[in-house]
N, C-alpha and C. Protein backbone atom coordinates (compact mmCIF):
# COMPACT_ATOMS: atom_id res chain seq x y z
N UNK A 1 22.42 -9.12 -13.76
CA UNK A 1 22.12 -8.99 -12.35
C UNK A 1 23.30 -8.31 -11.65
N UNK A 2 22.82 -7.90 -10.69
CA UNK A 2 23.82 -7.23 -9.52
C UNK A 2 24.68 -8.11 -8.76
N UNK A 3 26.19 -7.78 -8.55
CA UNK A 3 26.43 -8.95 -7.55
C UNK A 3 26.24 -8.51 -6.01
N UNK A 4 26.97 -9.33 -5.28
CA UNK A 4 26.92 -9.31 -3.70
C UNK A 4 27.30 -8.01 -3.70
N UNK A 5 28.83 -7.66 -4.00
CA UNK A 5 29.87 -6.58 -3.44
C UNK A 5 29.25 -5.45 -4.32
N UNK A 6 28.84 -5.32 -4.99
CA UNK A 6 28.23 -4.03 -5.83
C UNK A 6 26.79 -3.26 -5.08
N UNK A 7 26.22 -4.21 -4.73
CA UNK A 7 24.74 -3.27 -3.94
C UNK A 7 25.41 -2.65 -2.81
N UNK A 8 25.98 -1.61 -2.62
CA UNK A 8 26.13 -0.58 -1.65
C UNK A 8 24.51 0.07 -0.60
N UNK A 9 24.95 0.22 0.75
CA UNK A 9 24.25 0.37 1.63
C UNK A 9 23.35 1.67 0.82
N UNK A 10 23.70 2.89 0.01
CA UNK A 10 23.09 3.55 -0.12
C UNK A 10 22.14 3.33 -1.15
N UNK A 11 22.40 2.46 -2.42
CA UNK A 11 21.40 2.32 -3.05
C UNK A 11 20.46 0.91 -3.40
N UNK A 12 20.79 0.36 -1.68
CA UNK A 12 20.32 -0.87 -1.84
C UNK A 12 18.54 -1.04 -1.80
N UNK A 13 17.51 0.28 -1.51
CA UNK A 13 16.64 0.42 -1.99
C UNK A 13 16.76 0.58 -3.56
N UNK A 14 17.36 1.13 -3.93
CA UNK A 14 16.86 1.24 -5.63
C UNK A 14 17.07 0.01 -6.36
N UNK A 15 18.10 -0.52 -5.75
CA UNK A 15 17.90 -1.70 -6.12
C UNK A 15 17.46 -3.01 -6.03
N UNK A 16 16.85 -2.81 -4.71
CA UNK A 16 15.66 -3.89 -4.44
C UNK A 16 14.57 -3.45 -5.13
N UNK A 17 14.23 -2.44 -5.45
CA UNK A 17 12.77 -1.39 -6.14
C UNK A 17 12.74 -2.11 -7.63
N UNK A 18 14.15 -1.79 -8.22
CA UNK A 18 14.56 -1.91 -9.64
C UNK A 18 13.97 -3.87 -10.31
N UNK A 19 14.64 -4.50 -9.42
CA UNK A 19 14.27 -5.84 -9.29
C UNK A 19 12.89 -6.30 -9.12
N UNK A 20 12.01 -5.27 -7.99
CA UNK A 20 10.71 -5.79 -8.13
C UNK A 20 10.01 -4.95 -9.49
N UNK A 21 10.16 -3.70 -9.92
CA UNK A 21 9.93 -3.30 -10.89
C UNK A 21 9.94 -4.37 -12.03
N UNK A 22 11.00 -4.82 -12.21
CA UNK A 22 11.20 -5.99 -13.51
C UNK A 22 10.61 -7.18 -12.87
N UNK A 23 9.75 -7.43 -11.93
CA UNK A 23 8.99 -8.84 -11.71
C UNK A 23 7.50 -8.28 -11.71
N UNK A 24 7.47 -7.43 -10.90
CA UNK A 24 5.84 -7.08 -11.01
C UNK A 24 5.41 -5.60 -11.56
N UNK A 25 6.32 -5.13 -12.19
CA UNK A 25 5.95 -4.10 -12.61
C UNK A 25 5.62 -3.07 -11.66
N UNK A 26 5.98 -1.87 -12.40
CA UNK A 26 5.45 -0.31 -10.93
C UNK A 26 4.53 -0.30 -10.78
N UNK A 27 3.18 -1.15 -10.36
CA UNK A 27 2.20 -1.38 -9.81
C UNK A 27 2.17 -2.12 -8.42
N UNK A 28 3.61 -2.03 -8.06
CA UNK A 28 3.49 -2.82 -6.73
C UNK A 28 3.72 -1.70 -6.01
N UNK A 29 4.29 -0.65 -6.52
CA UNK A 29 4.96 0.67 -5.28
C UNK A 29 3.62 1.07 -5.15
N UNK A 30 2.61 1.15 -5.76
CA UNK A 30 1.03 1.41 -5.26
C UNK A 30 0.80 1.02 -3.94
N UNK A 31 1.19 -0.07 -3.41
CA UNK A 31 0.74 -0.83 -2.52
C UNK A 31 2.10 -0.93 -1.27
N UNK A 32 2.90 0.03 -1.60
CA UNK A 32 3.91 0.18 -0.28
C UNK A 32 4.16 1.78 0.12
N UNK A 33 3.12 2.75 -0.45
CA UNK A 33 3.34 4.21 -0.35
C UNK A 33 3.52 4.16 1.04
N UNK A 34 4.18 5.58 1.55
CA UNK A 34 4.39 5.96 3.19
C UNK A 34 2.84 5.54 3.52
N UNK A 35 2.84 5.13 4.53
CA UNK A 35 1.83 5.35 5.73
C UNK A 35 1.70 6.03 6.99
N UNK A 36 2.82 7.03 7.11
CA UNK A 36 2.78 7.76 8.28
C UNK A 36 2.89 7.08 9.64
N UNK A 37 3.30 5.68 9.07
CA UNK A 37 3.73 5.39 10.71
C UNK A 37 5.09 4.47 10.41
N UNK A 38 6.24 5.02 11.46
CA UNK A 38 7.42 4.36 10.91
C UNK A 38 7.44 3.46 11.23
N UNK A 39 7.24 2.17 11.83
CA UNK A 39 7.65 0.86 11.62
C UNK A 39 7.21 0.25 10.66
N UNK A 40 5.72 0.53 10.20
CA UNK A 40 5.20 0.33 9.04
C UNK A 40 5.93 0.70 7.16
N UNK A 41 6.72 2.14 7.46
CA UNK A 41 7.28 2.67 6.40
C UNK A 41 8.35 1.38 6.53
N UNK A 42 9.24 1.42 8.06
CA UNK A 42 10.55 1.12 8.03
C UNK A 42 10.33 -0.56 7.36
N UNK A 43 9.35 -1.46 8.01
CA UNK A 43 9.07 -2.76 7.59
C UNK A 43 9.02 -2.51 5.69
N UNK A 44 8.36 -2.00 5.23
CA UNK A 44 8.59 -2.12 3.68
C UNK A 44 9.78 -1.98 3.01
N UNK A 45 10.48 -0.74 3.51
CA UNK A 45 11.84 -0.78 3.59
C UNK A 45 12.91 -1.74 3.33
N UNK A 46 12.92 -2.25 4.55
CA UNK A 46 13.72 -3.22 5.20
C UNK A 46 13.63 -4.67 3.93
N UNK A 47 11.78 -4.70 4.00
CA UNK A 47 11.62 -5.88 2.98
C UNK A 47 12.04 -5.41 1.25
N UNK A 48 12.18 -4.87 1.05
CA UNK A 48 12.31 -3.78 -0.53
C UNK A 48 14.16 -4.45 -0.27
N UNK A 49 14.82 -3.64 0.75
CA UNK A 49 15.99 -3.91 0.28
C UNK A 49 16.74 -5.37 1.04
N UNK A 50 16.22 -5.91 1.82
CA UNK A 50 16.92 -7.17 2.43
C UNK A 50 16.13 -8.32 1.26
N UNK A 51 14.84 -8.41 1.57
CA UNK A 51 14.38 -9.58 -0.06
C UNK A 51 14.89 -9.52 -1.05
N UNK A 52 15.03 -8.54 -2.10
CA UNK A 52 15.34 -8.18 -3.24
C UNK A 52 16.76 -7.06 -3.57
N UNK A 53 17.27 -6.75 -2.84
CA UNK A 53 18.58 -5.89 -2.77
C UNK A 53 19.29 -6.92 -2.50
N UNK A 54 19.63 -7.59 -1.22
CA UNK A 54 20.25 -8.57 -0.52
C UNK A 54 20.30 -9.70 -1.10
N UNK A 55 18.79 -10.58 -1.82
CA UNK A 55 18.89 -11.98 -2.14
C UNK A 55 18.67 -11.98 -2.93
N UNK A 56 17.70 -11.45 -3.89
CA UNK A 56 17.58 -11.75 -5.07
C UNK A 56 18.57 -11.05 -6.44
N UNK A 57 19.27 -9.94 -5.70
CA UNK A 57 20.55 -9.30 -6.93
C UNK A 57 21.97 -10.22 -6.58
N UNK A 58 21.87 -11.14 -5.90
CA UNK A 58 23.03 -12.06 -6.17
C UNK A 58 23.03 -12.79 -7.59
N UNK A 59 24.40 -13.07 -7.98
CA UNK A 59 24.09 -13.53 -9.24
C UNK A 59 24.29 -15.00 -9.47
N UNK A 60 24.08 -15.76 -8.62
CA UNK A 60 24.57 -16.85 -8.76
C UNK A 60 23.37 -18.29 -9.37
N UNK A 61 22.36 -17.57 -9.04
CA UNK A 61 20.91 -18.47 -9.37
C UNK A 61 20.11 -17.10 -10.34
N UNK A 62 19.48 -17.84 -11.07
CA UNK A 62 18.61 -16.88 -12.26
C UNK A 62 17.10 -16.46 -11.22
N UNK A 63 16.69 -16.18 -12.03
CA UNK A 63 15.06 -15.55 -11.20
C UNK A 63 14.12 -16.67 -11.12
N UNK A 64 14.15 -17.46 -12.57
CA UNK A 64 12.88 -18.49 -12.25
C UNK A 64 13.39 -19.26 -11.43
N UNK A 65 14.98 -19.96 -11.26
CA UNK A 65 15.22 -21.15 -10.37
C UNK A 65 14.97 -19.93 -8.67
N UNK A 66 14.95 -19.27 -8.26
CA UNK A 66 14.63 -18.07 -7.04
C UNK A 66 12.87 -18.68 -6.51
N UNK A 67 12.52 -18.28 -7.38
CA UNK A 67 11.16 -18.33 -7.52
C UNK A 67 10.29 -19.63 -7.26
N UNK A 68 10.89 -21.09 -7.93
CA UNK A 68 10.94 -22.31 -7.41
C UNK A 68 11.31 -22.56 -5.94
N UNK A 69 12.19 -21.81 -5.38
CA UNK A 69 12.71 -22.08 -3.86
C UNK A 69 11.55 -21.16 -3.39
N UNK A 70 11.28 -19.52 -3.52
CA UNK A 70 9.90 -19.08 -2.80
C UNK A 70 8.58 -19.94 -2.88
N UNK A 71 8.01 -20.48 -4.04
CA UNK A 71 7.32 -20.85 -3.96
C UNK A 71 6.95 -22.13 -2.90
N UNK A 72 8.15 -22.67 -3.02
CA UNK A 72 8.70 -24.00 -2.25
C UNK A 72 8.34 -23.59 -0.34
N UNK A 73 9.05 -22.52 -0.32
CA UNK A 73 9.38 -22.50 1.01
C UNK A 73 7.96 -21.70 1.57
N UNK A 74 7.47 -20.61 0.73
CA UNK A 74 6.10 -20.08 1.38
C UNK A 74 5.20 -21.08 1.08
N UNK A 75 5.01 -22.14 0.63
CA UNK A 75 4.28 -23.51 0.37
C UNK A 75 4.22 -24.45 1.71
N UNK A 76 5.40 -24.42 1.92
CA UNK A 76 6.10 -25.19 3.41
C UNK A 76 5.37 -24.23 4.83
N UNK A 77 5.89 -22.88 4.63
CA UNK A 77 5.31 -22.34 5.83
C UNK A 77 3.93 -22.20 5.72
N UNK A 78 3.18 -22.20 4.78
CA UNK A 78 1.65 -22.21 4.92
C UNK A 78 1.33 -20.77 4.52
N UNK A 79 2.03 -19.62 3.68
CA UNK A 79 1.98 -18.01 4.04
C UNK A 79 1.41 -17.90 2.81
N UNK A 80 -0.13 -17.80 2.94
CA UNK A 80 -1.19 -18.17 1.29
C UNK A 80 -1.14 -17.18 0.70
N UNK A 81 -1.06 -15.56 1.21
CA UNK A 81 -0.80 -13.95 1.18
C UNK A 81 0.45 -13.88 0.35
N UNK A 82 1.76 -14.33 1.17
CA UNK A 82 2.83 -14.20 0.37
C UNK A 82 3.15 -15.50 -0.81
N UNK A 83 2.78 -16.00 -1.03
CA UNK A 83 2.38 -17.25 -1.95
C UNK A 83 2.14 -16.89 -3.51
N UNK A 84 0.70 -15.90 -3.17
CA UNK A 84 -0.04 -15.28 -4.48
C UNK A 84 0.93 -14.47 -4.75
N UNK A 85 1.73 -13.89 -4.10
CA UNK A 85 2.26 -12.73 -4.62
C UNK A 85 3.40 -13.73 -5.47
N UNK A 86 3.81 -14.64 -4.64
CA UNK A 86 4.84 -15.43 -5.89
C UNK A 86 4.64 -16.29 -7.07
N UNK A 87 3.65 -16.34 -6.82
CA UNK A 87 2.77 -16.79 -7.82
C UNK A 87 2.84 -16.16 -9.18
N UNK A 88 2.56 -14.78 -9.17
CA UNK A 88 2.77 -13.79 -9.66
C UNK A 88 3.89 -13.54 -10.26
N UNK A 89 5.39 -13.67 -9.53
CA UNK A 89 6.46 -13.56 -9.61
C UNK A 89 6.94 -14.95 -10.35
N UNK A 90 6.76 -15.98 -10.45
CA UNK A 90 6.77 -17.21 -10.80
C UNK A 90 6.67 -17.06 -12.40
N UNK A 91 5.46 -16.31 -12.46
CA UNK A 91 4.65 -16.35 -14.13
C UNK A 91 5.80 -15.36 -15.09
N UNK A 92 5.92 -14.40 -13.64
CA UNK A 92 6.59 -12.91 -14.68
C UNK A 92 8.25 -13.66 -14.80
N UNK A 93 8.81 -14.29 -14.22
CA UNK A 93 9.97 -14.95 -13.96
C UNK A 93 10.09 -16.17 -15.40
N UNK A 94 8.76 -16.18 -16.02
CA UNK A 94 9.11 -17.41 -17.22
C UNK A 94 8.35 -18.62 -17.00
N UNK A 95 7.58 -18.93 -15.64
CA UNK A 95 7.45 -20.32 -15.28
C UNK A 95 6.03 -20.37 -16.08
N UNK A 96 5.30 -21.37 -16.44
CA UNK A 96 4.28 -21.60 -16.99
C UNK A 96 2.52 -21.94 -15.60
N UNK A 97 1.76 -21.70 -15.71
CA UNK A 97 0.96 -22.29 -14.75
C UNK A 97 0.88 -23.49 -14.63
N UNK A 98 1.36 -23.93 -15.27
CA UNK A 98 1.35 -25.59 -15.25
C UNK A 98 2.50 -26.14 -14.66
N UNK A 99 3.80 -25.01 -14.77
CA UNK A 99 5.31 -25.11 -13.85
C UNK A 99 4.83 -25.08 -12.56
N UNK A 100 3.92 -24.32 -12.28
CA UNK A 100 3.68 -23.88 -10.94
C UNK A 100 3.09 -24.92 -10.15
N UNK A 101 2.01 -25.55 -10.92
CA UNK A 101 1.21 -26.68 -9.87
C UNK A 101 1.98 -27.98 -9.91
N UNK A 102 2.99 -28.22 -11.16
CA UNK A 102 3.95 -29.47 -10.76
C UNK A 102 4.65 -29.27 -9.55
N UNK A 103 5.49 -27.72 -9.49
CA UNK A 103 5.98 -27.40 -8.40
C UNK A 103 5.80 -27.88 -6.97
N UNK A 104 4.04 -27.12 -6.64
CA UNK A 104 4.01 -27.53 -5.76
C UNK A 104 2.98 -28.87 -5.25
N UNK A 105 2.88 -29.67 -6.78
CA UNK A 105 2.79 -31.27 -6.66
C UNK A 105 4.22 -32.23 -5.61
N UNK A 106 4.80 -31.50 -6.56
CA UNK A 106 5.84 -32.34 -6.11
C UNK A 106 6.45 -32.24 -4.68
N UNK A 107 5.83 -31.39 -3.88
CA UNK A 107 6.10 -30.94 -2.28
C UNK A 107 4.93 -31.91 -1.42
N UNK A 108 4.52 -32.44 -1.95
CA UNK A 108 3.57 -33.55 -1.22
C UNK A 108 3.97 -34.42 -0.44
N UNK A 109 4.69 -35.11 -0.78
CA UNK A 109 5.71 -35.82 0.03
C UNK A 109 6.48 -35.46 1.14
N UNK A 110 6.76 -34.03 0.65
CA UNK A 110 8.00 -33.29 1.36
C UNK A 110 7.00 -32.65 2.76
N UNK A 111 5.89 -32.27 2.30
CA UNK A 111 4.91 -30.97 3.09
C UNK A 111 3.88 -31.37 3.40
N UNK A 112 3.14 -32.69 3.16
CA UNK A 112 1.86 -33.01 3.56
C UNK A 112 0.83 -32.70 2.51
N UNK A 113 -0.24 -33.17 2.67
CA UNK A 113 -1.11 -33.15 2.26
C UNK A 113 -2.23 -31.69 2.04
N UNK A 114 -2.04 -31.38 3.44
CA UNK A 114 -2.84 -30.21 3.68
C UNK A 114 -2.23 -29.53 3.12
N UNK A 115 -0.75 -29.00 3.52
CA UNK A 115 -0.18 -27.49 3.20
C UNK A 115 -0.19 -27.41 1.89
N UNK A 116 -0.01 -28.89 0.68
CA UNK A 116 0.28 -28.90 -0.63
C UNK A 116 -1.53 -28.42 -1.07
N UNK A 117 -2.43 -28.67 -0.61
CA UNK A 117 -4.22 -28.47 -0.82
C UNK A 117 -4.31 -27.13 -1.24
N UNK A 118 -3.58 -26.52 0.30
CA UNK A 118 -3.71 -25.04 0.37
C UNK A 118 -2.87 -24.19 -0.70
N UNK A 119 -2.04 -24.78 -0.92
CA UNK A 119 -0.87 -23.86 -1.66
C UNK A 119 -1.64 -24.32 -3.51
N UNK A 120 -1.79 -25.33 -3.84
CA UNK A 120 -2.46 -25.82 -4.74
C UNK A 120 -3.89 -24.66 -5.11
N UNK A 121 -4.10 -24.37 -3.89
CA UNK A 121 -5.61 -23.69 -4.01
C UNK A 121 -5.42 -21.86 -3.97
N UNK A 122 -4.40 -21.64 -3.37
CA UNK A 122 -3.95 -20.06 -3.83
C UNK A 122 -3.38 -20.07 -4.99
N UNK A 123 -2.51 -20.66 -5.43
CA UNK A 123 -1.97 -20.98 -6.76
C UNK A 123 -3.38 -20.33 -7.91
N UNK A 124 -3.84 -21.66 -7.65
CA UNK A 124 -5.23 -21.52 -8.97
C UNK A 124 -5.81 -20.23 -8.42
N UNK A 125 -6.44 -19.83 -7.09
CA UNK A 125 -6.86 -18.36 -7.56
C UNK A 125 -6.35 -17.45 -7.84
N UNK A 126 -4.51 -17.54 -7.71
CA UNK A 126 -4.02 -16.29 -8.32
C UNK A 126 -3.65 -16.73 -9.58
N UNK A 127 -3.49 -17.97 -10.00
CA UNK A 127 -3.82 -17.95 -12.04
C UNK A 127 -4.53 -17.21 -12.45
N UNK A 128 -6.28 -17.38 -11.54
CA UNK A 128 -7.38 -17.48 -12.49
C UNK A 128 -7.11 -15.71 -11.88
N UNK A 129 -7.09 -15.30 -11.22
CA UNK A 129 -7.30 -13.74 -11.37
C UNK A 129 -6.50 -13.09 -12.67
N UNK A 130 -5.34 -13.74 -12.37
CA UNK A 130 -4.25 -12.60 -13.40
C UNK A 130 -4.96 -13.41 -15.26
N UNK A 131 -5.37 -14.75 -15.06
CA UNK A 131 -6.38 -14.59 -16.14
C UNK A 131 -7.56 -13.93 -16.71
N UNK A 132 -7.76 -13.61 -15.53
CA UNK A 132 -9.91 -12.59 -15.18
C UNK A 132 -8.71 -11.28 -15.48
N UNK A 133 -8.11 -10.71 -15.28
CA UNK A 133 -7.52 -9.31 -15.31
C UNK A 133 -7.08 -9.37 -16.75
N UNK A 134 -6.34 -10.35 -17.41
CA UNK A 134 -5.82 -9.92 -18.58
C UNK A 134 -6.76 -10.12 -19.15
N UNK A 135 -7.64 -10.68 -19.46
CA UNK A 135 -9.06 -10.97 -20.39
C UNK A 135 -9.65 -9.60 -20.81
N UNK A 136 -9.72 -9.23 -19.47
CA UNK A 136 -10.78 -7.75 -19.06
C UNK A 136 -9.77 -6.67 -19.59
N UNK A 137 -8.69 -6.72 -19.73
CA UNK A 137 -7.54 -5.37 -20.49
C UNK A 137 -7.64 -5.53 -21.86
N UNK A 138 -7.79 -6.64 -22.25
CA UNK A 138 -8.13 -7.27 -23.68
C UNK A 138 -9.08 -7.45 -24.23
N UNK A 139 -9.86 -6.95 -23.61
CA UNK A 139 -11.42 -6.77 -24.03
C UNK A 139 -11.95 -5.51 -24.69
């Protein structure tokens, strides 16, 4: 991993890019091409290199223990959108589907009832998709 003092302002996109590359593969830059409108470009941006340039190339925590705190905290705020996507990131990070729903078992206490339902319930549909998708490549 990258440390703090090494990601320089100029290539702190490539290396937020580089990082999501090795979690979700170059199938995510599909889904952040220009859009011709700059706050829109600048917002992907911003998230490319402050999420993953900024926090996640520190070297002090590995990727799956990262991934336990996202899951944790977009669990807490209720953000079911950014959730699946960690979900995702969770699996490619090493965690098992079964890591994932202890995970956010164990926030019940911490988060209520509801928010743990909801997060419990994006969870399983983004298992069962990236299960329905690899089936269907393997077919």
């Amino acid at each position: 991993m990258t440390t703090e003092s090494t990601v320089q302002e100029s290539s702190r996109y490539e290396t937020g890019a580089g990082i999501l590359d090795n979690i979700f593969g170059p199938s995510w830059r599909d889904k952040t091409r220009e859009t011709g409108f700059k706050a829109v470009d600048d917002f992907q941006r911003i998230t490319v290199e402050h999420c993953y340039a900024d926090a996640w190339a520190r070297d002090t925590l590995d990727f799956k223990t990262r991934s336990v705190i996202c899951l944790s905290s977009l669990a807490t705020m209720g953000a079911p959108e950014e959730l699946k996507l960690h979900v995702e990131a969770a699996l490619a990070n090493g965690h098992s589907h079964e890591d994932i729903f202890e995970i956010l078992l164990h926030l019940i206490p911490y988060i209520g009832v509801p928010k743990a339902v909801q997060a419990l319930r994006v969870a399983g549909e983004a298992i069962q998709e990236l299960f329905t998708k690899a089936a269907a490549e393997n077919s």
